[in-house]
Protein backbone atom coordinates (compact mmCIF):
# COMPACT_ATOMS: atom_id res chain seq x y z
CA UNK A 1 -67.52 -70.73 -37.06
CA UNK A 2 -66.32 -68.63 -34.32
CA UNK A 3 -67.49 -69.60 -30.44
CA UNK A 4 -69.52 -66.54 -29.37
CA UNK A 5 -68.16 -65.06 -25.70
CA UNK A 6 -69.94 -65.81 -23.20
CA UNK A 7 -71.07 -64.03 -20.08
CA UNK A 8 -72.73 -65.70 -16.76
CA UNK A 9 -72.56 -68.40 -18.75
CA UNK A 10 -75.32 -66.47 -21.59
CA UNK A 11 -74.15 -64.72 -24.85
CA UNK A 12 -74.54 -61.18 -24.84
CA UNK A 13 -77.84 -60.86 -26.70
CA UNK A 14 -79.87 -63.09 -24.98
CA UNK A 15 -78.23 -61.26 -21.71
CA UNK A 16 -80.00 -58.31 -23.34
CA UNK A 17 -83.47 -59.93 -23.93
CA UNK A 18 -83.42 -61.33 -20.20
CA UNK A 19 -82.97 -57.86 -18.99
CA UNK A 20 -85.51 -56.12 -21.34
CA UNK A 21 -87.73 -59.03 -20.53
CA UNK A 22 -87.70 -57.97 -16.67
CA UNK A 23 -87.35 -54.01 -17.19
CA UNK A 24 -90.26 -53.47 -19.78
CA UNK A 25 -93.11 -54.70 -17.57
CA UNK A 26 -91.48 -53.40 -14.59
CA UNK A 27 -91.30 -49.83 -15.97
CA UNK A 28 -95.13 -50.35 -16.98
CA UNK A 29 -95.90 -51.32 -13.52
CA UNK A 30 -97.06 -55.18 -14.61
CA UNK A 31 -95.53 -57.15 -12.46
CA UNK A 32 -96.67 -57.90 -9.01
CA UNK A 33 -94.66 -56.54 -6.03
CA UNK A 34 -95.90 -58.97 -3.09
CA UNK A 35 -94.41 -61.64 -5.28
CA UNK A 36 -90.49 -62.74 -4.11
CA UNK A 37 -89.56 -63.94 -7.56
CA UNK A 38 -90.88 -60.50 -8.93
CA UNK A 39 -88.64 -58.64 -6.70
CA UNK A 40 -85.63 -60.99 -7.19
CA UNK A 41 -86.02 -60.15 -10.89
CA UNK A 42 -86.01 -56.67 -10.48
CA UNK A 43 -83.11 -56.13 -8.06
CA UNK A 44 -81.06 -58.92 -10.29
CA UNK A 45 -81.90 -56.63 -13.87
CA UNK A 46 -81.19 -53.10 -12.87
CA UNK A 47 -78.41 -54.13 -10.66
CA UNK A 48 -76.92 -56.06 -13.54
CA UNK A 49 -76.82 -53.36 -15.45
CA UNK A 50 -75.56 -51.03 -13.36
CA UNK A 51 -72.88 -53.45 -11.78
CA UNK A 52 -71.58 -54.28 -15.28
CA UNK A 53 -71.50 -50.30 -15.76
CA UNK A 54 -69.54 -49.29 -13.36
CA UNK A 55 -67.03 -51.69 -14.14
CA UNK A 56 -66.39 -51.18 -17.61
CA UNK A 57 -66.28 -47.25 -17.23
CA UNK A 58 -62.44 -46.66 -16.44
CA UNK A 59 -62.72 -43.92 -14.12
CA UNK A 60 -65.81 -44.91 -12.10
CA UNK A 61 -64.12 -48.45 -11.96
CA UNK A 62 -60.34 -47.03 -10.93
CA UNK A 63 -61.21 -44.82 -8.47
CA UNK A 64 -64.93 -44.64 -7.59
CA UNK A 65 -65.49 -48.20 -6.65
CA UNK A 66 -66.79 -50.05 -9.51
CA UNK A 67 -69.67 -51.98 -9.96
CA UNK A 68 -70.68 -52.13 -6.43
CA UNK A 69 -70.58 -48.48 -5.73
CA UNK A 70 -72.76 -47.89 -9.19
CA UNK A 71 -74.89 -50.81 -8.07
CA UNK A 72 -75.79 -48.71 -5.17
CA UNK A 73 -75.64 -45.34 -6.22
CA UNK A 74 -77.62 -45.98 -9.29
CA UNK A 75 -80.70 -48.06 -7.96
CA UNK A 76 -80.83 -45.19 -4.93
CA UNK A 77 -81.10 -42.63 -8.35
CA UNK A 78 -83.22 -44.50 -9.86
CA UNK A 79 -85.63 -44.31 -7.24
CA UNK A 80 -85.37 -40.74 -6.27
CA UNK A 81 -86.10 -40.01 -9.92
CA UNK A 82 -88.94 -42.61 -9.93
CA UNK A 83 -87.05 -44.50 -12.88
CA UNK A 84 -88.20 -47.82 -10.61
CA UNK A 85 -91.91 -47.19 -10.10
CA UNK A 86 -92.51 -46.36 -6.63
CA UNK A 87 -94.63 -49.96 -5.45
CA UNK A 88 -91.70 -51.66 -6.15
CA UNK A 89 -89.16 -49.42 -4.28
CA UNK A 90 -91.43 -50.31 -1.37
CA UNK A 91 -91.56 -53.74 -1.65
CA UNK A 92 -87.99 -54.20 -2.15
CA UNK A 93 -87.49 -52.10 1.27
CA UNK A 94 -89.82 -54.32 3.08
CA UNK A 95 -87.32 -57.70 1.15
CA UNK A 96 -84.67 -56.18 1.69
CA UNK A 97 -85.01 -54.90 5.22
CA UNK A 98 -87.99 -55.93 6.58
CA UNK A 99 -88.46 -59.45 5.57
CA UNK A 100 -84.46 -60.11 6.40
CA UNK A 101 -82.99 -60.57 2.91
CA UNK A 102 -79.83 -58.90 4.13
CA UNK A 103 -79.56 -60.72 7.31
CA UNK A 104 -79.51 -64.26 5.02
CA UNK A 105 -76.63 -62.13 3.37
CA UNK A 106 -74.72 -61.03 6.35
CA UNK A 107 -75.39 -64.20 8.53
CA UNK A 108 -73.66 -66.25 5.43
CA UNK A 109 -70.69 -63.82 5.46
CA UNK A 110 -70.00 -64.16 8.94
CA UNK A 111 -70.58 -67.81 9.38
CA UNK A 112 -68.62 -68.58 5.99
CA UNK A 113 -66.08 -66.07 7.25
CA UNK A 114 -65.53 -67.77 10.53
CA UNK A 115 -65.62 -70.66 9.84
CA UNK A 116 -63.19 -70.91 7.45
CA UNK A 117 -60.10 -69.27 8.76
CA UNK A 118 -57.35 -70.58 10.61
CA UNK A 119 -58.25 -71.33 13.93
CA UNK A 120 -55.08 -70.03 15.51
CA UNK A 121 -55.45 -66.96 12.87
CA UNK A 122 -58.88 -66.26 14.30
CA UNK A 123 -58.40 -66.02 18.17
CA UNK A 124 -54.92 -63.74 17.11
CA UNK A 125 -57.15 -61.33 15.00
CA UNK A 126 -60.23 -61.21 18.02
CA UNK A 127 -57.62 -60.49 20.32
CA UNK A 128 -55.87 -57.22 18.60
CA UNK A 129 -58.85 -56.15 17.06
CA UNK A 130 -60.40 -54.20 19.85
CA UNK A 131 -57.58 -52.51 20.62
CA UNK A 132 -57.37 -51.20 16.49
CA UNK A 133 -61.34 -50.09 17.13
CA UNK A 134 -60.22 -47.77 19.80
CA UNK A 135 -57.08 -46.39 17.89
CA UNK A 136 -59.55 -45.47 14.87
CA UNK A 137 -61.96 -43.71 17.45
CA UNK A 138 -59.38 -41.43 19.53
CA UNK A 139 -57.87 -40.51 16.01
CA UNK A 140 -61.84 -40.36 14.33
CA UNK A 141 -62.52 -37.71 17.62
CA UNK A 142 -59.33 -36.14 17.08
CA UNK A 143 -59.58 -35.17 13.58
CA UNK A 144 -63.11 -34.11 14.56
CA UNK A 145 -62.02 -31.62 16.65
CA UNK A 146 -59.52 -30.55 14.36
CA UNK A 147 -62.29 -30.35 11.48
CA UNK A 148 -65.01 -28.18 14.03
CA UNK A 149 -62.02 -25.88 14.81
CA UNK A 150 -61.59 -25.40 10.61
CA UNK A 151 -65.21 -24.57 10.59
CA UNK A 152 -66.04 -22.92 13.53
CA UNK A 153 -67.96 -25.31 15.17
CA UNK A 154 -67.93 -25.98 18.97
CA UNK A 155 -66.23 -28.33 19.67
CA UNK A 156 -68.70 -29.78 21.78
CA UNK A 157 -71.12 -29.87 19.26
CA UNK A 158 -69.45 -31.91 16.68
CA UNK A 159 -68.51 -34.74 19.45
CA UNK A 160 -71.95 -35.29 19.77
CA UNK A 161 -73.62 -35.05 16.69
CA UNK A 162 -70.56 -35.91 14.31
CA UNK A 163 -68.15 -38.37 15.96
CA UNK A 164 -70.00 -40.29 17.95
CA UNK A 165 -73.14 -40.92 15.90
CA UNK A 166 -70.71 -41.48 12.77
CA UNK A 167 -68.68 -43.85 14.92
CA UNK A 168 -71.13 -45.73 16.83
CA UNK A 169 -72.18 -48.89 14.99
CA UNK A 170 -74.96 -46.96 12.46
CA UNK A 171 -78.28 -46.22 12.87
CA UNK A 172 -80.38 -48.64 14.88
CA UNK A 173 -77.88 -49.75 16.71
CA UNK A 174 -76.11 -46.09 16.82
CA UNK A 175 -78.19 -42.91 16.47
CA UNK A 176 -81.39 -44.42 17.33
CA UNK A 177 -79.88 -45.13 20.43
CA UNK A 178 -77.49 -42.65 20.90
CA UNK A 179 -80.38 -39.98 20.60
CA UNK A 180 -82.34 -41.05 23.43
CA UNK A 181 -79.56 -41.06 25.29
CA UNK A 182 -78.82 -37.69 24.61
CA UNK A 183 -82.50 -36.50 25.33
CA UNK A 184 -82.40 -38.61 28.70
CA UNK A 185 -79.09 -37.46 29.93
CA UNK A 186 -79.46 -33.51 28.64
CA UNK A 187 -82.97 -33.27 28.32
CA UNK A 188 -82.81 -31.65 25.06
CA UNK A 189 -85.16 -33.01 21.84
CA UNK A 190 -83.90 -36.36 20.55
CA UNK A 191 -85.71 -35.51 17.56
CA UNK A 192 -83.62 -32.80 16.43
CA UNK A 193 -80.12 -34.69 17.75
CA UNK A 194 -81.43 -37.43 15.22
CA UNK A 195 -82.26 -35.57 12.18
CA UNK A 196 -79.09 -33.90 12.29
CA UNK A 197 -77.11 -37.40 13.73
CA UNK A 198 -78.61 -39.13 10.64
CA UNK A 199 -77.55 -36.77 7.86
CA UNK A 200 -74.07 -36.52 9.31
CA UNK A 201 -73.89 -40.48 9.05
CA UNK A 202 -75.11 -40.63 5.64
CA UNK A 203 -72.20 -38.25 4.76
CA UNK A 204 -69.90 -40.22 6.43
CA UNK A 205 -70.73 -43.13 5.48
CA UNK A 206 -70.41 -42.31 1.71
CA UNK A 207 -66.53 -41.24 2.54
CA UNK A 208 -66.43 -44.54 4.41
CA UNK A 209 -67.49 -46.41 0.68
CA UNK A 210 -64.60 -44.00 -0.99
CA UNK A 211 -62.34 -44.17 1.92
CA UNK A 212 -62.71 -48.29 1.54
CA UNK A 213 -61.72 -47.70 -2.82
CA UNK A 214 -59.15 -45.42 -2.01
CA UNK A 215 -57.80 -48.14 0.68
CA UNK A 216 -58.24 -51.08 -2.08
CA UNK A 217 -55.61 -48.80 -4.63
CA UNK A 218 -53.21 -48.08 -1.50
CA UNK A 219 -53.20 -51.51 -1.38
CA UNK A 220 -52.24 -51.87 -5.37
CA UNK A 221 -49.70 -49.64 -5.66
CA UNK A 222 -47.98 -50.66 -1.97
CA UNK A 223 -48.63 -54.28 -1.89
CA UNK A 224 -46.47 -54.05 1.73
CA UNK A 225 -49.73 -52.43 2.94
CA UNK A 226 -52.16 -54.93 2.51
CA UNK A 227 -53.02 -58.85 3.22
CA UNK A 228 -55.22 -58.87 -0.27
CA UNK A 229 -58.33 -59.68 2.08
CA UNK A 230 -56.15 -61.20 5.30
CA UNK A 231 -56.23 -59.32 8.27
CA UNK A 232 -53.03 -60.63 9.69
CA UNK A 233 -49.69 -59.33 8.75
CA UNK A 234 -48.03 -63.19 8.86
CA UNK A 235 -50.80 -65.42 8.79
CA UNK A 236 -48.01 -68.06 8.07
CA UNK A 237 -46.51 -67.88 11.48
CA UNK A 238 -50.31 -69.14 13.33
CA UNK A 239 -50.87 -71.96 10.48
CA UNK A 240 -51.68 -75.74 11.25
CA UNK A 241 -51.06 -78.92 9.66
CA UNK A 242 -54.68 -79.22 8.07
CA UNK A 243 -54.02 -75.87 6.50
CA UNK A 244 -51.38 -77.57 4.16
CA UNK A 245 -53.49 -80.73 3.53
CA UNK A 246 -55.35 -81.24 0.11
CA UNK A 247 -58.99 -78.94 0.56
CA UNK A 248 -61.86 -81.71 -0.18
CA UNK A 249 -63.85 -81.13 -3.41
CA UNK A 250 -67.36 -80.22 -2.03
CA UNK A 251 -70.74 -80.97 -3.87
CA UNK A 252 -74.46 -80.18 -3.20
CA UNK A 253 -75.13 -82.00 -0.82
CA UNK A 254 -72.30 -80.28 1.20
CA UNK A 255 -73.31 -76.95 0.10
CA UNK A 256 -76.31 -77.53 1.91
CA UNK A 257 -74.88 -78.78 4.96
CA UNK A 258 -73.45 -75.44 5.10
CA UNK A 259 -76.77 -73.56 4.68
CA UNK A 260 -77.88 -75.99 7.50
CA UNK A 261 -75.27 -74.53 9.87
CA UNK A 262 -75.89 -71.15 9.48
CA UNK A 263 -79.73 -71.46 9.72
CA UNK A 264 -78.58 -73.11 13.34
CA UNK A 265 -76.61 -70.46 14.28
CA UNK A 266 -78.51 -67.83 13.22
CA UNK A 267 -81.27 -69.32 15.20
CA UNK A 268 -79.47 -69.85 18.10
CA UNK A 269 -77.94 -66.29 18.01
CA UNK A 270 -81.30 -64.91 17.52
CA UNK A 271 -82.89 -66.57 20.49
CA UNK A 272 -80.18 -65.61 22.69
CA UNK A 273 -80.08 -61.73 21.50
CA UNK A 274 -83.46 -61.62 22.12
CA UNK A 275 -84.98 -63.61 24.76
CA UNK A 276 -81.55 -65.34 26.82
CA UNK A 277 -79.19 -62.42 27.26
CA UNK A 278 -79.88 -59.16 24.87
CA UNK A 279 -77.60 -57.11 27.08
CA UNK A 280 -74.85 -56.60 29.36
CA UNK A 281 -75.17 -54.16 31.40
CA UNK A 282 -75.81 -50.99 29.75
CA UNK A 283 -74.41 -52.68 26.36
CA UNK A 284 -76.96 -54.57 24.25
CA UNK A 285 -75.74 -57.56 22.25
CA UNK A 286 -76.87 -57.61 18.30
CA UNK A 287 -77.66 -60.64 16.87
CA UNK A 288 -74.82 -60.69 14.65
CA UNK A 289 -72.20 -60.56 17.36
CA UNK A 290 -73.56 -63.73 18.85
CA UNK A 291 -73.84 -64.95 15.34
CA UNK A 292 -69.49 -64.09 15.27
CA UNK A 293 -69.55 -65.96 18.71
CA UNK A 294 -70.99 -69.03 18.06
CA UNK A 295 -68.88 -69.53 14.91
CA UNK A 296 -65.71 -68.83 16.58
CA UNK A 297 -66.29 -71.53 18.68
CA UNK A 298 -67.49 -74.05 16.37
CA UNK A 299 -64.48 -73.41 14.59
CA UNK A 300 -62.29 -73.36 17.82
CA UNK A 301 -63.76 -76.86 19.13
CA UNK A 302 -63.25 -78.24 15.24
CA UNK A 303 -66.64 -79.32 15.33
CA UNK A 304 -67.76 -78.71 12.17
CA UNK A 305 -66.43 -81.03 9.01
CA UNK A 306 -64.37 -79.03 6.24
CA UNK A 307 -67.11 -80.20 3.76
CA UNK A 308 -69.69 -78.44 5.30
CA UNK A 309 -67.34 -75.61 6.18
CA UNK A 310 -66.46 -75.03 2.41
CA UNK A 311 -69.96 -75.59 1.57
CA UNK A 312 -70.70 -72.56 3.61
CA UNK A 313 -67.87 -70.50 1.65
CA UNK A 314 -69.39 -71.59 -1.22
CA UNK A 315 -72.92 -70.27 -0.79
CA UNK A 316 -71.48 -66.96 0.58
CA UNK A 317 -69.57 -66.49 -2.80
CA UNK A 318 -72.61 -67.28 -4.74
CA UNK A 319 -73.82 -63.82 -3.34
CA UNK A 320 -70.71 -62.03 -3.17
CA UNK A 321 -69.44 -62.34 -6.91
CA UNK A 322 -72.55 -63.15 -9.11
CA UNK A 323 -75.22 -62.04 -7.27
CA UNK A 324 -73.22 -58.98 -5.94
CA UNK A 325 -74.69 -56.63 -8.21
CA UNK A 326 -78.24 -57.91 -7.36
CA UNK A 327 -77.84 -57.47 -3.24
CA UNK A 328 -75.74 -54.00 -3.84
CA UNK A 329 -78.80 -52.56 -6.22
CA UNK A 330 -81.70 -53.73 -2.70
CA UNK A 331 -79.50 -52.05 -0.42
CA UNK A 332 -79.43 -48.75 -2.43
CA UNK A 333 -83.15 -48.75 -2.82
CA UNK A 334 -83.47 -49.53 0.57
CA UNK A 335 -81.06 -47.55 2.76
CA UNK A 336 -80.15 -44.77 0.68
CA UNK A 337 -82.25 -41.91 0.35
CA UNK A 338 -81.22 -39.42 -1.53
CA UNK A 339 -83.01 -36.21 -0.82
CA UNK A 340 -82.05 -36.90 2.62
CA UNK A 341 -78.49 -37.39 1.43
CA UNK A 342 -78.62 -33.63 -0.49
CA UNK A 343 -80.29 -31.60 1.99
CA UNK A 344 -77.25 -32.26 4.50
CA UNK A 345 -74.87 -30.99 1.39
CA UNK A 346 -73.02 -28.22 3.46
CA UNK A 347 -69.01 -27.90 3.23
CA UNK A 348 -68.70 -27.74 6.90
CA UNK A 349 -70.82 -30.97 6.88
CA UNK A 350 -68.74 -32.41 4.48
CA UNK A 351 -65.07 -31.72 5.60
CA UNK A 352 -65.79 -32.34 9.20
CA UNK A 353 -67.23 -36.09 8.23
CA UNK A 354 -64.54 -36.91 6.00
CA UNK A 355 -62.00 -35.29 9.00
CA UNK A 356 -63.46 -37.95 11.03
CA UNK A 357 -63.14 -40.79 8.45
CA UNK A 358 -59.95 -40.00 7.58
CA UNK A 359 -59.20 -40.45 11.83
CA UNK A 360 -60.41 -43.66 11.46
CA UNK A 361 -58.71 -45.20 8.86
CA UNK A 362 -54.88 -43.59 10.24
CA UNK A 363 -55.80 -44.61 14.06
CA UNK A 364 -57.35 -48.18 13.31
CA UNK A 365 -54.36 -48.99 10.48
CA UNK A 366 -51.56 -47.78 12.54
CA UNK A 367 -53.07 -49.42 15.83
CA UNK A 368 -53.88 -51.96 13.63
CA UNK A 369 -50.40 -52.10 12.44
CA UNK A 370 -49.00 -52.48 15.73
CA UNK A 371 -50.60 -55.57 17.18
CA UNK A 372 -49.90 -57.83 13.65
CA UNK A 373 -52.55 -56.12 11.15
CA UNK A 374 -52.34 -55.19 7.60
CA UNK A 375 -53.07 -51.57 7.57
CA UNK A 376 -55.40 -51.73 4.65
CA UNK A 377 -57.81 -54.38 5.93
CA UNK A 378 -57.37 -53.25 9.65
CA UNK A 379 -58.29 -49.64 8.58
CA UNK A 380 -61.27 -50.74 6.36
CA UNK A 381 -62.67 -53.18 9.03
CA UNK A 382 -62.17 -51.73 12.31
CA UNK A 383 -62.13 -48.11 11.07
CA UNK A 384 -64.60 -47.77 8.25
CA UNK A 385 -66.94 -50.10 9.47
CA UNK A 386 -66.91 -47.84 12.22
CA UNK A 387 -67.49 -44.86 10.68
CA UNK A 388 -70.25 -46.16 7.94
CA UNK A 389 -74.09 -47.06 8.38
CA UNK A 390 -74.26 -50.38 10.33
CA UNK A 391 -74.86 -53.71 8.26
CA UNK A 392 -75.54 -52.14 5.08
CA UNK A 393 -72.81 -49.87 5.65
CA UNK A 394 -70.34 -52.94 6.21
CA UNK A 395 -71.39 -54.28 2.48
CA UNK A 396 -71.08 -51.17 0.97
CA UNK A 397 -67.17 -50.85 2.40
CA UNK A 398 -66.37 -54.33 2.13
CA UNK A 399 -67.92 -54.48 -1.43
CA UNK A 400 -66.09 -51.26 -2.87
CA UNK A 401 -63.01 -52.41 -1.05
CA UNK A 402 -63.70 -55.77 -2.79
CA UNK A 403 -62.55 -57.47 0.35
CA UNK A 404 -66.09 -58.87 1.40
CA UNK A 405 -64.42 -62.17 3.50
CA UNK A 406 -63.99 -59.52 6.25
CA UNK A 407 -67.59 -59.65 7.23
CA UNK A 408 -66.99 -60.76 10.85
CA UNK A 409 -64.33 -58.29 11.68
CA UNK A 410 -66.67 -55.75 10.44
CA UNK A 411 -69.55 -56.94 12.28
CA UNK A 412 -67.46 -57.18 15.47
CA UNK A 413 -66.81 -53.01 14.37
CA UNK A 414 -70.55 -52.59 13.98
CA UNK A 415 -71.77 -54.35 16.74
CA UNK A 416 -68.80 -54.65 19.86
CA UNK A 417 -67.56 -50.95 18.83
CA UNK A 418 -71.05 -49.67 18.60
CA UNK A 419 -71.71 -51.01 22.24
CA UNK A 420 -68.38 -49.43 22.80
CA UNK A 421 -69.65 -46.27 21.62
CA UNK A 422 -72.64 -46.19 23.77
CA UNK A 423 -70.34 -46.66 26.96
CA UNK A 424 -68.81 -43.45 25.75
CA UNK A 425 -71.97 -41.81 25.59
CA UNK A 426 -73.53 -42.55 28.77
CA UNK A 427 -70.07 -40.77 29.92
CA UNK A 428 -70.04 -37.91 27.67
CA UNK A 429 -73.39 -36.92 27.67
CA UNK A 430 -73.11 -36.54 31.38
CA UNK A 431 -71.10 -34.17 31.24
CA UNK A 432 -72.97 -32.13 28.86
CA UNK A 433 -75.90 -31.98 30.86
């Protein structure tokens, strides 16, 4: 008798049943949507579906992105065309974003992330990197300008509402922002700077997801190029001793000692973001960069025990590879809405976004480049995290790039380069007054 295959450790049929088990009351509106489990279900069945989907279909999975991308381009279709009854679309906005699913996501990434690498590795990659953010937004503003001068734009015009809002850390921390200043400083409606700011960085940040697949076969076909996932050109010249000694073999109970340290420091990064120090200056600090702080130097001082350390890589991977297709479907329900997405459908919309992507990834690899970067993972971290939507932008890259242990250096891009980006605006904007 033949062993049947199995998947997720299921055969395929009662795969099938599972899913059918979920969709068919969820399509008849049965189950209850202020109930965690309910939501989990959904998220994990449709996303399954699509996930596997897009990477079984050999086009899609070459050169569109794969399961990820159809993760989150499918759930956001299958809301706009009310395939996922409305009541739950809603509740799995208010999970998803609103109850803080995705910051247990991203704070796992980053502390995981952290934690884990080299410490000599990680103070030689915080110490290039800014200078790679600032290559990728002269070249982002540069193509700009080339793009508005293709279309006709002013040239003004597309600093403002293109390049900077697409460049400046998404969209509460970017054109939120970045739209009162621009009522403040020229007096003109923030409301109409935003509607247009936001459909621009939607745009954008869709290149940013094709920019970060087109990156990942660069990568494939000029293996020079990349790091497969490590930032550093020669991460052999900062390694130590305990890099080359036998990794410990982890169980639960150190799995949860990593959960315990990134419930600390996302508590302590929270506190201080918002009640300690929430700015300098005229530059707010996110959670999440304190969150890259902390765990820089709890991996600088050697504080933390490898056990727990790999524990925390552990519980990051559980949501990266098999519950990938479950966090990509909640982010495309709940940051991706498509009639917004196809009433911005212009070409001149369209080329000058990707113009400004396409700065980002040259200026951020070849500044990247330059200081001891790969150019693949220094374009797709401090250029397309740039130039995409903030936090859910940053898994949308990383995940179609399928380099998702980059999470801090693209947090550091959403975060430090988006405060960067408001320094620039406070100067630009004065001038446009």
């Amino acid at each position: 008798m033949n062993e049947q295959k199995l998947y997720y450790g299921l055969p395929v049929w009662l795969i099938i049943v599972s899913i059918l088990a979920v969709v068919i009351p969820t399509a008849m509106g049965l189950l209850p949507e202020d109930n965690m489990l309910a939501i989990i279900s959904i998220m994990l069945a449709f996303g399954f579906v699509l996930y596997e989907l897009g990477e079984r279909l050999p086009i899609w999975n070459d050169y569109i992105g794969g399961g990820a991308v159809m993760a989150f381009f499918g759930a956001a279709a299958f809301e706009f065309y009310g395939i996922i009854p409305e009541k739950y679309a809603k509740a799995i906005t208010f999970f998803y974003d609103d109850y803080g699913f995705q910051t247990l996501f991203i704070s796992l990434l980053i502390v995981s992330a952290v934690l884990t690498v080299n410490r000599k590795q990680l103070l030689k990659a915080f110490s290039g990197y800014i200078p790679a953010i600032l290559g990728g937004i002269a070249m982002a503003a540069l193509f700009g300008v080339i793009g508005a001068m293709i279309c006709g734009v002013e040239i003004d015009r597309v600093i403002a509402y293109y390049v900077l809002p697409i460049m400046g850390g998404g969209n509460g921390g970017g054109a939120l922002p970045i739209s009162e200043m621009w009522e403040q400083s020229t007096g003109k409606s923030k409301e109409e700077f935003y509607s247009v700011a936001f459909a621009i960085l939607n745009i954008a940040n869709n290149f940013a997801i094709l920019g970060a697949v087109g990156l990942n076969i660069l990568g494939n076909k000029f293996p020079k190029l990349t790091g497969n996932g490590e930032l550093l050109k020669d991460p052999e010249r900062y390694s130590l001793a305990e890099d080359h000694a036998p990794k410990p073999k982890i169980g639960l109970n150190d799995i949860g000692g990593g959960l315990l340290v990134t419930c600390a420091i996302y508590a302590l990064s929270y506190t201080v973001s918002e009640f300690i120090l929430p700015s300098i200056g005229p530059v707010s600090l996110h959670m999440y960069v304190y969150t890259v702080i902390f765990a820089a130097i709890l991996n600088v001082t050697n504080i933390i025990p490898a056990e727990a350390k790999l524990g925390a890589k552990r519980l990051s991977e559980f949501f990266t590879k098999p519950l990938m297709c479950m966090c990509m479907c909640g982010i495309g329900i709940a940051f991706m809405d498509l009639a917004d997405f196809i009433a911005a459908l212009s070409w001149q919309n369209f080329l000058i976004a990707a113009m400004i992507v396409l700065g980002a990834i040259i200026g951020s690899g070849v500044v990247g480049m330059m200081v001891g970067f790969n150019f693949v993972e220094s374009a797709i971290t401090a250029g397309l995290c740039m130039a995409n939507r903030g936090g859910s932008g940053d898994l949308q890259v990383l995940g179609a790039g399928k380099r998702m242990g980059l999470m801090s250096y693209a947090q550091i891009s959403s975060r430090i380069g988006g405060a960067i980006i408001l320094v620039l605006c406070s100067i630009i904007f004065g001038f446009m007054a």
